[in-house]
Protein backbone atom coordinates (compact mmCIF):
# COMPACT_ATOMS: atom_id res chain seq x y z
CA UNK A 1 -61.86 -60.97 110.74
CA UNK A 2 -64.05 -63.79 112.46
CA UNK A 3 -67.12 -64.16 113.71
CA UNK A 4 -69.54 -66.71 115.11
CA UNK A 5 -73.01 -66.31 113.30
CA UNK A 6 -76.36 -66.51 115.58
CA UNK A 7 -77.49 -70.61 114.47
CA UNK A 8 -75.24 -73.14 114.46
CA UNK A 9 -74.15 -76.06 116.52
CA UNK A 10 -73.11 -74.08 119.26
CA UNK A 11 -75.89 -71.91 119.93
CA UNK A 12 -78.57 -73.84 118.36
CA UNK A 13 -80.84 -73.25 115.29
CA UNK A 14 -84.72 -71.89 115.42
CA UNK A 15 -87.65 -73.85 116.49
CA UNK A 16 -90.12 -71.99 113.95
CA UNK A 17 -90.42 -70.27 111.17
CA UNK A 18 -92.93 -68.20 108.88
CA UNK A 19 -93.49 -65.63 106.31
CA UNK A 20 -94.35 -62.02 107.21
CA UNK A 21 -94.67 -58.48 104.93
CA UNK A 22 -92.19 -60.44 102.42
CA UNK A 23 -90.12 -61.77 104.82
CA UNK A 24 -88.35 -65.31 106.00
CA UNK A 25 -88.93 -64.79 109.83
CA UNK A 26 -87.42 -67.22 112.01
CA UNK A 27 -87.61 -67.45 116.12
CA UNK A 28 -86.39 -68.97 118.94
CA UNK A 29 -82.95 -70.84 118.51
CA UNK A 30 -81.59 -72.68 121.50
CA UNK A 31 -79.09 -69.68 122.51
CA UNK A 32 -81.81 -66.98 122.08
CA UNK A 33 -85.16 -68.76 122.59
CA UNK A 34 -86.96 -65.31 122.88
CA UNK A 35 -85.56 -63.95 119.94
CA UNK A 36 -87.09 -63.38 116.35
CA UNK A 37 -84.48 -62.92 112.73
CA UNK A 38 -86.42 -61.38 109.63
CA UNK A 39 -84.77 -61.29 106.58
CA UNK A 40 -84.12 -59.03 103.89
CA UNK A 41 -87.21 -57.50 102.20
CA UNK A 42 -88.31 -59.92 99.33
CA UNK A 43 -84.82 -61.94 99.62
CA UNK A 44 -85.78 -64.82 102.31
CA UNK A 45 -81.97 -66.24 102.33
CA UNK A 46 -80.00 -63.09 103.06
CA UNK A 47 -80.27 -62.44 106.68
CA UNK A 48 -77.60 -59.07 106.54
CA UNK A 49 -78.26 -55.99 107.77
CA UNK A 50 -76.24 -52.68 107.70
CA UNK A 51 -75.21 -49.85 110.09
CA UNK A 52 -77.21 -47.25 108.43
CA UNK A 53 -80.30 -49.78 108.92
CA UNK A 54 -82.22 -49.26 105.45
CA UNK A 55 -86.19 -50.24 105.17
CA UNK A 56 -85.41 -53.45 103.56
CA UNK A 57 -82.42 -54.98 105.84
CA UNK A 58 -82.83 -57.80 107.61
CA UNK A 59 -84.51 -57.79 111.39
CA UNK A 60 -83.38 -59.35 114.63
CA UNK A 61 -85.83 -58.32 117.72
CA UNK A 62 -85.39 -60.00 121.01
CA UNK A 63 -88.48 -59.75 122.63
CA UNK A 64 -87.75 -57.29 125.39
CA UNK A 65 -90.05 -58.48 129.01
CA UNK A 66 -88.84 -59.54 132.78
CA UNK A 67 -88.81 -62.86 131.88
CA UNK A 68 -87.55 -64.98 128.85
CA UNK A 69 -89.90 -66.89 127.41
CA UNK A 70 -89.16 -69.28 124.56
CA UNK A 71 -91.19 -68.93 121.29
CA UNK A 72 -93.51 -71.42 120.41
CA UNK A 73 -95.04 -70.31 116.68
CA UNK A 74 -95.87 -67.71 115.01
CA UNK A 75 -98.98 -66.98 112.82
CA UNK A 76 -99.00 -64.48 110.20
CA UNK A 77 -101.98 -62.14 109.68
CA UNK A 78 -102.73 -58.35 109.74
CA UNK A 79 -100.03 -58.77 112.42
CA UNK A 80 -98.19 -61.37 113.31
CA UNK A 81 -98.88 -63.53 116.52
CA UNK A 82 -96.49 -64.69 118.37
CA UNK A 83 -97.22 -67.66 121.26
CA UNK A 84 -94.36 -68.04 123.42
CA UNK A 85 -94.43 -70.46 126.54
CA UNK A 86 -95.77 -67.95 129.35
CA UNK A 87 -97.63 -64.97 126.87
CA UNK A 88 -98.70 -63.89 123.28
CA UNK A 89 -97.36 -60.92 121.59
CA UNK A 90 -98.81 -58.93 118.85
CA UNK A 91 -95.49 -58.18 116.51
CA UNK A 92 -95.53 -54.92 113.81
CA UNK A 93 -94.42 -51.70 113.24
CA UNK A 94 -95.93 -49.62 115.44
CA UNK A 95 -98.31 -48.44 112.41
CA UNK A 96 -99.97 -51.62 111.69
CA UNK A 97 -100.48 -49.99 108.06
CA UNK A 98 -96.76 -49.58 107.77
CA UNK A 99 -94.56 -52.23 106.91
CA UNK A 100 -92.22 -53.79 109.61
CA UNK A 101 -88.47 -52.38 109.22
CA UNK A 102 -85.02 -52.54 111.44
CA UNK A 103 -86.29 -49.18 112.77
CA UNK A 104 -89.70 -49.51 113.36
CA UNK A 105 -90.87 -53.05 114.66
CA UNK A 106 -92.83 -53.42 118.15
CA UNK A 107 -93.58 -56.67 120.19
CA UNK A 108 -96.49 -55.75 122.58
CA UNK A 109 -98.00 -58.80 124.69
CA UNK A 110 -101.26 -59.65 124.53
CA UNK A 111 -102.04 -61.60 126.96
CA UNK A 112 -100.26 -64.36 129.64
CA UNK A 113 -101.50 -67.18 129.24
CA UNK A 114 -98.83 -69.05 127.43
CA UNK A 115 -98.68 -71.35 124.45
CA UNK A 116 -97.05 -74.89 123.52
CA UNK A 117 -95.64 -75.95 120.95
CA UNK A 118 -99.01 -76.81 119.08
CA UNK A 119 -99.25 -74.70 115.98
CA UNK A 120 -102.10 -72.32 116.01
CA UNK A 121 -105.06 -72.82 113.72
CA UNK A 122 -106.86 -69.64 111.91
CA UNK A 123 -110.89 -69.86 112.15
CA UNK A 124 -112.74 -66.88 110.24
CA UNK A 125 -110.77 -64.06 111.07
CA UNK A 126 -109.32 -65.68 115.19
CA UNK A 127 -106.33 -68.14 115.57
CA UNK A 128 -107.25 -70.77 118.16
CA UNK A 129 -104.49 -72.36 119.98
């Protein structure tokens, strides 16, 4: 059995990266600029998940809108941030005190005024970018 992985030479490897809830997230390969990977809880290099989808698998989450928009950085906080080229998300499970899992993980935009590829900077408790 063969198959073609989601980075690679082909289809392009991601533009940014961060840590979030114990996990190696990484976002916005050439092939799928408006798409985020977590990996597995606690284990930043193993990027499987299963059929069953347990708490700790690993995470892939396109971010669903009308228009693709490639991702720019993320910032980990409470949430995470996440400025793509035409709007900011807010990314977590949809309990912000619940850990993000394959089944529960929500990208809601915030607002629309896009981002570029600056990273962010976190003042107080507000990221300026």
């Amino acid at each position: 059995m063969w198959a073609e992985g989601a980075w690679g030479l082909y289809r392009g490897y991601p533009r940014t990266v961060a840590f979030f809830e114990d996990r190696l997230w990484w976002a916005s390969s050439t092939n799928n600029p408006d798409t985020l990977w977590g990996s597995k809880s606690s284990d930043y290099e193993n990027m499987e998940f299963t059929d069953t989808a347990f708490d700790d698998d690993a995470v892939i989450l396109p971010l669903n809108d009308n228009e693709v928009s490639q991702i720019q950085w993320m910032m980990s906080r409470q949430i995470m941030a996440i400025g793509s080229a035409n709007k900011e998300y807010r990314f977590g499970a949809t309990d912000i005190n619940k850990p993000v899992t394959p089944s529960d993980r929500k990208a809601t935009p915030q607002t629309s005024f896009g981002s570029d590829s600056i990273q962010p900077v976190v003042l107080n408790d507000a990221i300026f970018y």
